[in-house]
Protein backbone atom coordinates (compact mmCIF):
# COMPACT_ATOMS: atom_id res chain seq x y z
CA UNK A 1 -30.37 157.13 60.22
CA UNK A 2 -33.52 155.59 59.39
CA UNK A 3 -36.38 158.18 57.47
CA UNK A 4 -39.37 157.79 59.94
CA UNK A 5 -41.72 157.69 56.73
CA UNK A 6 -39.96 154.85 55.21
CA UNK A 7 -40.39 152.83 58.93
CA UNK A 8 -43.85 153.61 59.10
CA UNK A 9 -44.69 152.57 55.19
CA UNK A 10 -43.26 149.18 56.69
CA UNK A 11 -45.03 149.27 59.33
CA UNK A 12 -48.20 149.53 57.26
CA UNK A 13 -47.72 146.58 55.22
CA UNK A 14 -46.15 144.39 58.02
CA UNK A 15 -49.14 145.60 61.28
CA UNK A 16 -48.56 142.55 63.31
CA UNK A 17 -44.47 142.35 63.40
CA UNK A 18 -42.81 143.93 66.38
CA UNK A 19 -40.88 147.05 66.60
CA UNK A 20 -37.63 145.30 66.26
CA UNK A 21 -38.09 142.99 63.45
CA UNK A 22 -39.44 146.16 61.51
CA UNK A 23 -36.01 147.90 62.00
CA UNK A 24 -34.19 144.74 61.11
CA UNK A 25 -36.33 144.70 58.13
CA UNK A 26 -35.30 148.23 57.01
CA UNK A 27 -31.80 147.84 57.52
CA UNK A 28 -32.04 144.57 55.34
CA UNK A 29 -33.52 146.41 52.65
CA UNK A 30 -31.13 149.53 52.89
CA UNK A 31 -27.96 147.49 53.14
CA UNK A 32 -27.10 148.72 56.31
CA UNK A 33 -24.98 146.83 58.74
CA UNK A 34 -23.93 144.27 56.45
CA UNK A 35 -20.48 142.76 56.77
CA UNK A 36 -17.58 142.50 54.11
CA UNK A 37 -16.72 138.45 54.44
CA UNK A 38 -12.99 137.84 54.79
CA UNK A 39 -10.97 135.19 54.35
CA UNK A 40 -9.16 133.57 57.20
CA UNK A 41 -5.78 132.25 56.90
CA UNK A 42 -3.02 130.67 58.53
CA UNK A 43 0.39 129.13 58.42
CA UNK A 44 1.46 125.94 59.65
CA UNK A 45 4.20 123.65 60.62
CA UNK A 46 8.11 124.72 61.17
CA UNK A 47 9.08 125.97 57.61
CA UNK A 48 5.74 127.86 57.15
CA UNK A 49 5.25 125.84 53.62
CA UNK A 50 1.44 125.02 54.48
CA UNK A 51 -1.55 127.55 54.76
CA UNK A 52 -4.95 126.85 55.95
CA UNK A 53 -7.69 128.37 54.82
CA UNK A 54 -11.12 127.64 57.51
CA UNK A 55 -14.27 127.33 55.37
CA UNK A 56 -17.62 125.19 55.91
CA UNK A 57 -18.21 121.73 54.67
CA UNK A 58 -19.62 122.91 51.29
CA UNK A 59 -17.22 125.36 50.68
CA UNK A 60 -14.71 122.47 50.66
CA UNK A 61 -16.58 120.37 48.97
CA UNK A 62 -17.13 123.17 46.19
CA UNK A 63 -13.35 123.88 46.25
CA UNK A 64 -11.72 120.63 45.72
CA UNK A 65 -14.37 119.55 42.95
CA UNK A 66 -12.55 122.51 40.35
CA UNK A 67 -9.05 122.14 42.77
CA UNK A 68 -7.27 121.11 39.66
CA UNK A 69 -8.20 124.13 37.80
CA UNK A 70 -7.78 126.21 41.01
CA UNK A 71 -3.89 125.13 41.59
CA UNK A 72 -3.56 125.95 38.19
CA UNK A 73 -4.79 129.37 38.35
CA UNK A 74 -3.35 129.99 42.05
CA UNK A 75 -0.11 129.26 40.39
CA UNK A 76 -0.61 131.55 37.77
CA UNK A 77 -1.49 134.42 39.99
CA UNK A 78 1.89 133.91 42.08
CA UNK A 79 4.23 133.66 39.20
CA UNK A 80 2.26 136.92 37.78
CA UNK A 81 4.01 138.67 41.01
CA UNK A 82 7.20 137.42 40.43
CA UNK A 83 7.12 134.53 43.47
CA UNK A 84 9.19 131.76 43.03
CA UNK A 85 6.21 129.93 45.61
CA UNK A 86 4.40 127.41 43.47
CA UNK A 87 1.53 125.60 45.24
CA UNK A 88 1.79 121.66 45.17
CA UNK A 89 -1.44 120.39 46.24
CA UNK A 90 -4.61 121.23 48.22
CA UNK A 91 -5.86 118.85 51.11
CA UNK A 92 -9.14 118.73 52.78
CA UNK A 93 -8.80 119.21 56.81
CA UNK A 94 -11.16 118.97 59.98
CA UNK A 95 -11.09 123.16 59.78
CA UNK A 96 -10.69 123.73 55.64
CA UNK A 97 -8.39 123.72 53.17
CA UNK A 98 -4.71 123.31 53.63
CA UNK A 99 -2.22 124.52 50.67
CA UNK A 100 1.40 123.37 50.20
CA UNK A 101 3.43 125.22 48.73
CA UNK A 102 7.26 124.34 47.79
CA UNK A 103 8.60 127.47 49.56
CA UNK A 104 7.92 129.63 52.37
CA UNK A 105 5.44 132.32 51.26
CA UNK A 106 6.29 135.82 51.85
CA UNK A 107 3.35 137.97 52.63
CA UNK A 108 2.45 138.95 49.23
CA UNK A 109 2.11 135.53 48.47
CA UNK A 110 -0.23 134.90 50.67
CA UNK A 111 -1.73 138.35 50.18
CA UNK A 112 -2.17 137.00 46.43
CA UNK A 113 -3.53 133.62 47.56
CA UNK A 114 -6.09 135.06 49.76
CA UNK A 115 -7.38 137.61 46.76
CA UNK A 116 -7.91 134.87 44.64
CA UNK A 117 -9.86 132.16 47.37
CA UNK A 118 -11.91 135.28 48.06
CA UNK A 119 -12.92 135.43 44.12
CA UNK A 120 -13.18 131.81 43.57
CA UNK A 121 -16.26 131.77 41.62
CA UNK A 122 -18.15 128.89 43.47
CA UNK A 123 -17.01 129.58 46.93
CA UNK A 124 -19.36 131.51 49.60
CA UNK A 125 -17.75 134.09 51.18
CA UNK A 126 -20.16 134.35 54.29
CA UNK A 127 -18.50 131.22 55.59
CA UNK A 128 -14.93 132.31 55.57
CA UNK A 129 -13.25 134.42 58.65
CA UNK A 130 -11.15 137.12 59.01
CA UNK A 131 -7.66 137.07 57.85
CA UNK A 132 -5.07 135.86 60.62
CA UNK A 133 -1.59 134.51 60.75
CA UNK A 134 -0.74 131.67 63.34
């Protein structure tokens, strides 16, 4: 719950703002009520082999600039579990990023591949939904 005297020290320096934006201004400072961003996935197509990942237009951008590196790395991260998945290439669609991969991924694959979009250094995570398979 809000401390009334750290509201009304706000209120002090910002006289003219209404009651709400005051509130939204303490929660902003506080922390409160902010989302974790998720990543949202899904699989595609009969044999499951393909997974798209939504993002914005930047985010893409962003992702397929290093995608080299990041296939690299992905692939790394799957064999370090043991998966005999290995991820062939990464595609640019209308809704994100779509990966194919040369098997069907078991859920900790694509537990694995979701960890490591979410840390991608360059990508912005407030862009990116909720995890989700189709």
């Amino acid at each position: 719950m809000p401390t009334t005297s750290k509201i009304l020290k706000i209120k002090e320096i910002f006289s003219k703002l209404q009651t709400s934006k005051i509130d939204n201004i303490h929660k902003i400072i506080n922390g409160i009520g902010k989302l974790k961003p998720k990543v949202n996935m899904m699989t595609k197509g009969p044999s499951r082999k393909q997974m798209i990942i939504p993002m914005s237009n930047k985010n893409k951008v962003k992702f397929m600039e290093s995608s080299s590196k990041y296939i690299a790395n992905l692939n790394r991260a799957l064999k370090n579990i043991k998966s005999d998945v290995i991820a062939n290439f990464v595609c640019i669609d209308q809704s994100g990023i779509t990966i194919v991969t040369n098997k069907v991924a078991t859920p900790l694959d694509l537990q694995t591949i979701k960890r490591y979009i979410k840390n991608a250094n360059q990508i912005n995570l407030d862009n990116i939904k909720t995890p989700q398979l189709s």
